[in-house]
PDB file of N, CA and C in Angstrom:
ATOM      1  N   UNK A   1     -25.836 -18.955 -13.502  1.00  0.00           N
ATOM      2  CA  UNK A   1     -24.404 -18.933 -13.262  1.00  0.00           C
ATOM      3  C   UNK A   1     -23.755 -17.992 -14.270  1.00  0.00           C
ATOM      4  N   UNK A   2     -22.924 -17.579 -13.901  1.00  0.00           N
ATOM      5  CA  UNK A   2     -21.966 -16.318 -14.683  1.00  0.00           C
ATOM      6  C   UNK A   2     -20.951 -17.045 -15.329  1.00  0.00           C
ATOM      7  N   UNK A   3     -20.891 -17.230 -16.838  1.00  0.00           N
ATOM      8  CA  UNK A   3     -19.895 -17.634 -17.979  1.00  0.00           C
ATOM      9  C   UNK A   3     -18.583 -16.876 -17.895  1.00  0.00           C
ATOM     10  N   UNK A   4     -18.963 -15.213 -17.512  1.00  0.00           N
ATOM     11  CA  UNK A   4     -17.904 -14.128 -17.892  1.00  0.00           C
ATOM     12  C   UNK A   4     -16.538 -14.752 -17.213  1.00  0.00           C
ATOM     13  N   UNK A   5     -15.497 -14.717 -18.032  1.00  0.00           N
ATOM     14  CA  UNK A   5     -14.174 -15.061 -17.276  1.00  0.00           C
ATOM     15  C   UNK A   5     -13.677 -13.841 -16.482  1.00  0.00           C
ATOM     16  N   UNK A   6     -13.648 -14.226 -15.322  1.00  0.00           N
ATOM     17  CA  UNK A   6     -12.703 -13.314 -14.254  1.00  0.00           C
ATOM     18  C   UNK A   6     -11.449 -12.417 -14.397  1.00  0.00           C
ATOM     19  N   UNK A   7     -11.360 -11.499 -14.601  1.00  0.00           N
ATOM     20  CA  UNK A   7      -9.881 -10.917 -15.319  1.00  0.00           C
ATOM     21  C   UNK A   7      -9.115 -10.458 -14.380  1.00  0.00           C
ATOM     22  N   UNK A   8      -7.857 -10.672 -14.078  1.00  0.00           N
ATOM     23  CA  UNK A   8      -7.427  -9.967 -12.876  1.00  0.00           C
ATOM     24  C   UNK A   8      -6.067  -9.343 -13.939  1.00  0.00           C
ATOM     25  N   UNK A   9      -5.281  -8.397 -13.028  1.00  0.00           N
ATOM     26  CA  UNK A   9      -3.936  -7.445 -13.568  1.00  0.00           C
ATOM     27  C   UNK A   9      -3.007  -8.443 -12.920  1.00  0.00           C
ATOM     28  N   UNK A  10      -1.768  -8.780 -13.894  1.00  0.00           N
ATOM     29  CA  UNK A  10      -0.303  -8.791 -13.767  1.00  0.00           C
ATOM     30  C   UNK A  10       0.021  -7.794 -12.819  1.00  0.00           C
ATOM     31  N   UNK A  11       0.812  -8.694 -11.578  1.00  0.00           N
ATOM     32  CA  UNK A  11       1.050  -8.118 -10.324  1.00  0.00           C
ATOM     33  C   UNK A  11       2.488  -7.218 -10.934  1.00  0.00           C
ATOM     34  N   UNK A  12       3.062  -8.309 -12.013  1.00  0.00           N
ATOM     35  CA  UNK A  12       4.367  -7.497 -12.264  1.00  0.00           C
ATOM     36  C   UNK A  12       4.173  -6.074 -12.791  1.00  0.00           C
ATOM     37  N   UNK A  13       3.375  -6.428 -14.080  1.00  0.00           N
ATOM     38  CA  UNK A  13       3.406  -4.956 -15.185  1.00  0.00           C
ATOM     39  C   UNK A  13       2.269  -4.466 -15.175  1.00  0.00           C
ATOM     40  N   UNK A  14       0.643  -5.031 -14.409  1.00  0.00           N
ATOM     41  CA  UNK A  14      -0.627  -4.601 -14.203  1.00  0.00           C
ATOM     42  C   UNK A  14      -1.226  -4.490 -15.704  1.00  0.00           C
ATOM     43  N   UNK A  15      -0.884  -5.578 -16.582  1.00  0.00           N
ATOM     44  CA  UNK A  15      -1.737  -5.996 -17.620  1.00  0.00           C
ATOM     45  C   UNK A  15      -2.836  -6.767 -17.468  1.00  0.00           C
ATOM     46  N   UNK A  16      -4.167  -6.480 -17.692  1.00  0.00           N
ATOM     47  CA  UNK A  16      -5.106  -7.362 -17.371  1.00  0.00           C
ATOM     48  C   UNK A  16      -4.679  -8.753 -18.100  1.00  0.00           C
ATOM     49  N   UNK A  17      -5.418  -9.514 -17.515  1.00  0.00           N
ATOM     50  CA  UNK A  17      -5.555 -11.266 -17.660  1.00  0.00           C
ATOM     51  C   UNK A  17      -7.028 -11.907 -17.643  1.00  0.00           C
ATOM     52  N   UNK A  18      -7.295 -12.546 -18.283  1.00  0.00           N
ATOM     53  CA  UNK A  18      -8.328 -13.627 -18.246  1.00  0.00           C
ATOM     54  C   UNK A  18      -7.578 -14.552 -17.606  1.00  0.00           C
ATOM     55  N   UNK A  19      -8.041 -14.363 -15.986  1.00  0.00           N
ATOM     56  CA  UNK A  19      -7.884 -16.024 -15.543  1.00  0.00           C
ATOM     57  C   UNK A  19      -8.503 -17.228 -15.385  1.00  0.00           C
ATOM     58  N   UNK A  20      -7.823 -18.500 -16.354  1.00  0.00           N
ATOM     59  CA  UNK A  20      -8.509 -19.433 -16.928  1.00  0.00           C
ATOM     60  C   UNK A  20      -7.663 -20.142 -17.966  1.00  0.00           C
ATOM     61  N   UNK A  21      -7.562 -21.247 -18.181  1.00  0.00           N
ATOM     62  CA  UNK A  21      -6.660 -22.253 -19.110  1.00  0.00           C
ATOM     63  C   UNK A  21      -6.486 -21.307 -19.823  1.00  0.00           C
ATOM     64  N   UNK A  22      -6.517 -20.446 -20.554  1.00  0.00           N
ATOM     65  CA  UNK A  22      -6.121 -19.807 -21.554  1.00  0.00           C
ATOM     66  C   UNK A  22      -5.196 -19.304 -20.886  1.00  0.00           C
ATOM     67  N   UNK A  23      -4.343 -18.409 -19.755  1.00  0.00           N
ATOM     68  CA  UNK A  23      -3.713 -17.969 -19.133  1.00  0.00           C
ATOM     69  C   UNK A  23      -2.853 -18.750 -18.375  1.00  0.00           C
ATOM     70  N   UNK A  24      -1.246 -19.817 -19.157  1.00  0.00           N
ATOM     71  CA  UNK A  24      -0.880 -20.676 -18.471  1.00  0.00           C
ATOM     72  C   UNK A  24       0.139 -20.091 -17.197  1.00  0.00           C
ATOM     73  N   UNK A  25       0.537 -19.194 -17.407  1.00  0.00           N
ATOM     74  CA  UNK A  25       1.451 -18.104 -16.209  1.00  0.00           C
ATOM     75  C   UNK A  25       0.385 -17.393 -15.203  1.00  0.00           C
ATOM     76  N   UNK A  26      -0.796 -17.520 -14.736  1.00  0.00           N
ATOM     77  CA  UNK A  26      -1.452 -16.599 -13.852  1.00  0.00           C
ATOM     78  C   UNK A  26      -0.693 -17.060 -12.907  1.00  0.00           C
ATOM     79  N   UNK A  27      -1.281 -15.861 -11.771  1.00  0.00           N
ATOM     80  CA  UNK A  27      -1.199 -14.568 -12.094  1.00  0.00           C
ATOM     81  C   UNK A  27      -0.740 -13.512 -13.100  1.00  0.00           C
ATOM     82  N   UNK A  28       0.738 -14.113 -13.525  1.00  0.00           N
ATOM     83  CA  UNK A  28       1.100 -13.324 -14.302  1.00  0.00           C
ATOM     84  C   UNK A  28       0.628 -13.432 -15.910  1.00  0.00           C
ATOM     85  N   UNK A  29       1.483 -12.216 -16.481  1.00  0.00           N
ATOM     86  CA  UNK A  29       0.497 -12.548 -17.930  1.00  0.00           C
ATOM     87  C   UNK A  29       1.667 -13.015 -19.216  1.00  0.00           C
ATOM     88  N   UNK A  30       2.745 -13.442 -18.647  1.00  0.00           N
ATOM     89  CA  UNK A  30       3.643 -13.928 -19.117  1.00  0.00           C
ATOM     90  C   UNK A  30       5.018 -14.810 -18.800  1.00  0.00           C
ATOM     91  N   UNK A  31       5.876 -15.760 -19.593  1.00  0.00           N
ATOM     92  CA  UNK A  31       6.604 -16.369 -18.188  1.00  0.00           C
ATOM     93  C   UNK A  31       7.648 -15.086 -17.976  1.00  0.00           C
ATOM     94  N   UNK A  32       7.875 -14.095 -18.757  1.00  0.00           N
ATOM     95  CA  UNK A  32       8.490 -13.120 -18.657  1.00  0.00           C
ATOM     96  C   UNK A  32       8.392 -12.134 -17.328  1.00  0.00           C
ATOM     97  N   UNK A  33       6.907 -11.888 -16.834  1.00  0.00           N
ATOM     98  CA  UNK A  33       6.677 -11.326 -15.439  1.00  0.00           C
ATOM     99  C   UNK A  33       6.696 -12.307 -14.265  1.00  0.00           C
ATOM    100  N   UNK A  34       6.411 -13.812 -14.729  1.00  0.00           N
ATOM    101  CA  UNK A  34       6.718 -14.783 -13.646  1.00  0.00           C
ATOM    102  C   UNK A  34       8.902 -14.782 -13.065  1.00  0.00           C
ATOM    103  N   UNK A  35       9.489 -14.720 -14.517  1.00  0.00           N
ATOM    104  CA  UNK A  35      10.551 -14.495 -14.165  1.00  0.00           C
ATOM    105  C   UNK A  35      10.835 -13.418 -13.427  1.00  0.00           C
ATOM    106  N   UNK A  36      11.011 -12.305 -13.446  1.00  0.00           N
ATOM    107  CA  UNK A  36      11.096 -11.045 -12.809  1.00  0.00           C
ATOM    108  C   UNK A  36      10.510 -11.333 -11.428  1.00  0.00           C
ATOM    109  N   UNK A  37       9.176 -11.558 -11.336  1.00  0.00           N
ATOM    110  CA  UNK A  37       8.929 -12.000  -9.796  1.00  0.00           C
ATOM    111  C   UNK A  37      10.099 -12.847  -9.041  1.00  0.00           C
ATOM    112  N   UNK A  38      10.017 -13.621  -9.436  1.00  0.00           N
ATOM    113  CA  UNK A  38      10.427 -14.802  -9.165  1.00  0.00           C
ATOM    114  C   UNK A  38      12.317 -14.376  -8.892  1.00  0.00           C
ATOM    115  N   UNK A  39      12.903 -13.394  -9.638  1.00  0.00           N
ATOM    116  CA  UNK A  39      14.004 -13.072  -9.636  1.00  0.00           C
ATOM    117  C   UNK A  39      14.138 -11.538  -8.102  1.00  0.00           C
ATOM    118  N   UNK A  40      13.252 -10.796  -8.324  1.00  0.00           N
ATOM    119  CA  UNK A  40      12.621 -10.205  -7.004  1.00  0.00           C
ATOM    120  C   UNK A  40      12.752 -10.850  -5.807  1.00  0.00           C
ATOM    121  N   UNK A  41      11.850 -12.368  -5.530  1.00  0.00           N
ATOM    122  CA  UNK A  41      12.132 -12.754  -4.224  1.00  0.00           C
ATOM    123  C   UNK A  41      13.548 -13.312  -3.907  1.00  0.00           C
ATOM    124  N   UNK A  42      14.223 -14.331  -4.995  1.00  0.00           N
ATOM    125  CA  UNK A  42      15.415 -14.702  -5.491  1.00  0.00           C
ATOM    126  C   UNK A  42      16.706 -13.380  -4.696  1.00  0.00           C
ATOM    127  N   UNK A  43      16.423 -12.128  -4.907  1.00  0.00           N
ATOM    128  CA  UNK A  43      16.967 -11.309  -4.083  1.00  0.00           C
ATOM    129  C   UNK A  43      17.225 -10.687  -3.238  1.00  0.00           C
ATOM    130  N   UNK A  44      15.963 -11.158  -2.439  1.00  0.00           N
ATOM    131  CA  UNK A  44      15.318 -10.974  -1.408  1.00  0.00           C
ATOM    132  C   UNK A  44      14.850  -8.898  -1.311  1.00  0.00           C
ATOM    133  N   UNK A  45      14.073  -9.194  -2.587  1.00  0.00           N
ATOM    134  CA  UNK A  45      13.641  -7.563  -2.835  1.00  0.00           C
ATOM    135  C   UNK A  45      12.175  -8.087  -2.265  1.00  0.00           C
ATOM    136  N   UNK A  46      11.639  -9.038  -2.576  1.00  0.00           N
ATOM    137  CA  UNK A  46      10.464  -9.176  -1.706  1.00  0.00           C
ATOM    138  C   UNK A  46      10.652  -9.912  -1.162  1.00  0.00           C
ATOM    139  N   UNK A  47      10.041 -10.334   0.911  1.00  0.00           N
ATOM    140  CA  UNK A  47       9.843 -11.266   1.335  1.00  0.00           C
ATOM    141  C   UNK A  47       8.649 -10.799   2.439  1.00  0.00           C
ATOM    142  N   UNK A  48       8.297 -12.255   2.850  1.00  0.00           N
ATOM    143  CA  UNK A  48       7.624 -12.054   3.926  1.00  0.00           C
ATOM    144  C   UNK A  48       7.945 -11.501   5.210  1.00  0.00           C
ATOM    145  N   UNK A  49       7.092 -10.642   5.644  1.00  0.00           N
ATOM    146  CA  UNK A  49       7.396 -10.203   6.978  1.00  0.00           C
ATOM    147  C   UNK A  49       7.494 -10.796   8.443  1.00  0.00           C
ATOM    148  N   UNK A  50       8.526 -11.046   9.110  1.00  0.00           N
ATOM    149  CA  UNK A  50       8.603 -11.822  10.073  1.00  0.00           C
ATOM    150  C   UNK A  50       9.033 -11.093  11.501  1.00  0.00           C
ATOM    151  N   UNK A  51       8.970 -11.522  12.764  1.00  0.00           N
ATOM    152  CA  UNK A  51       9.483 -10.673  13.522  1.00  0.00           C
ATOM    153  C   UNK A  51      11.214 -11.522  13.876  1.00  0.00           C
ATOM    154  N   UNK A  52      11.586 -12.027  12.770  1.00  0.00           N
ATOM    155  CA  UNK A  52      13.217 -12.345  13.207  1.00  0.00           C
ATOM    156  C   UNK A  52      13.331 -13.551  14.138  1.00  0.00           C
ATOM    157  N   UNK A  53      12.550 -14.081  14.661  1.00  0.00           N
ATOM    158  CA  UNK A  53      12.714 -14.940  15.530  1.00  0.00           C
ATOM    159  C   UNK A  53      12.366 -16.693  14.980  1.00  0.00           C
ATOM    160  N   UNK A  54      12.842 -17.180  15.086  1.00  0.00           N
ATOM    161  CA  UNK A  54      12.571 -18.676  14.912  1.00  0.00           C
ATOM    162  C   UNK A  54      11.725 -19.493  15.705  1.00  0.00           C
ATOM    163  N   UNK A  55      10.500 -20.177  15.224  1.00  0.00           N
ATOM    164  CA  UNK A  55      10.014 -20.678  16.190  1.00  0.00           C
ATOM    165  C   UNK A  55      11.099 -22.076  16.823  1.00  0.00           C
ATOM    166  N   UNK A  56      10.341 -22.789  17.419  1.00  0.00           N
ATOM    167  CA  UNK A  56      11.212 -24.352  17.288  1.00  0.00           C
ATOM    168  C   UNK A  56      10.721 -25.353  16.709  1.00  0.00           C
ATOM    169  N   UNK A  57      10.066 -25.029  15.767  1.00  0.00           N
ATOM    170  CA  UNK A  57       9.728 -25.925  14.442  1.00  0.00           C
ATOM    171  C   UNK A  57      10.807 -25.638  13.489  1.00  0.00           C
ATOM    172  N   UNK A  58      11.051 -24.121  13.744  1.00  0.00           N
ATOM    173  CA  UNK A  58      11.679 -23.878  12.522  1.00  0.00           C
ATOM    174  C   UNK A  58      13.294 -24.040  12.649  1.00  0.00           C
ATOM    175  N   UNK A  59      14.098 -25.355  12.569  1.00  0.00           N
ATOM    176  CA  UNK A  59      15.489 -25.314  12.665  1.00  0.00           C
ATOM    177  C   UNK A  59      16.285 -25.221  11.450  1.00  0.00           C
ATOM    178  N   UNK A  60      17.381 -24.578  11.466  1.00  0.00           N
ATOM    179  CA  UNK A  60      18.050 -24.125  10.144  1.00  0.00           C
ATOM    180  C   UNK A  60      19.692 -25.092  10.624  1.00  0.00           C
ATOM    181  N   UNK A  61      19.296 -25.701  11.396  1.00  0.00           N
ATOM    182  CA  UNK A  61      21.040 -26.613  11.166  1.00  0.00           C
ATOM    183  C   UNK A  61      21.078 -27.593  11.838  1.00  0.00           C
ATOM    184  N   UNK A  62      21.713 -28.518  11.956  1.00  0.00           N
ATOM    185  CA  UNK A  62      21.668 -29.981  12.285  1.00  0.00           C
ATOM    186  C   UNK A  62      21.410 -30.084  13.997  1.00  0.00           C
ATOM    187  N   UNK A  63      21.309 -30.957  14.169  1.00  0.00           N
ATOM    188  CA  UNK A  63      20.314 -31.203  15.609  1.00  0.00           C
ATOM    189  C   UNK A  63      21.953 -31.136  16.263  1.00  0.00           C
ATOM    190  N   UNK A  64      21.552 -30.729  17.651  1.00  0.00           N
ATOM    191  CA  UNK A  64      22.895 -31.275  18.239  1.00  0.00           C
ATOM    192  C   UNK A  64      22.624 -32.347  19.019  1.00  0.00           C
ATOM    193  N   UNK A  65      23.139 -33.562  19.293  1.00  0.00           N
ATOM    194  CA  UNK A  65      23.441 -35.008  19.980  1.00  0.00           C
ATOM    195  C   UNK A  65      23.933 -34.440  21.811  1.00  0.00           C
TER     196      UNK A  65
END
C-alpha cells in the first residue's frame, strides 16, 4: 500500500496541498481561498449549468390550493 499523501492544487490560487487531516480547508489551502470561492458562487460568478427550466420536483413558491 502507498503511505505517500495525495497532493492536489488550490482550485482558488493553484497552491499545492497535502490532502489529509493536516489540510482542514481542502480543497482549498486556506479558509482564505474557501472564502473567495465561496464569495464567487455567493455572486453568482460561478454556477451550475442548467437548461433554465424547472423540473416539477423543483418548486420555488408555495403550492397553489
Amino acid at each position: 500500500m502507498n503511505d505517500t499523501p495525495m497532493t492536489v492544487k488550490c482550485p482558488t490560487c493553484g497552491k499545492s496541498l497535502e490532502w489529509s487531516e493536516k489540510s482542514p480547508y481542502r480543497p482549498f489551502c486556506s479558509k482564505r481561498c474557501q472564502l473567495i470561492d465561496l464569495g464567487e458562487w455567493a455572486d453568482e460568478g460561478k454556477r451550475i449549468p442548467s437548461n433554465g427550466e424547472l423540473s416539477d420536483s423543483e418548486s420555488w413558491g408555495e403550492e397553489e390550493k
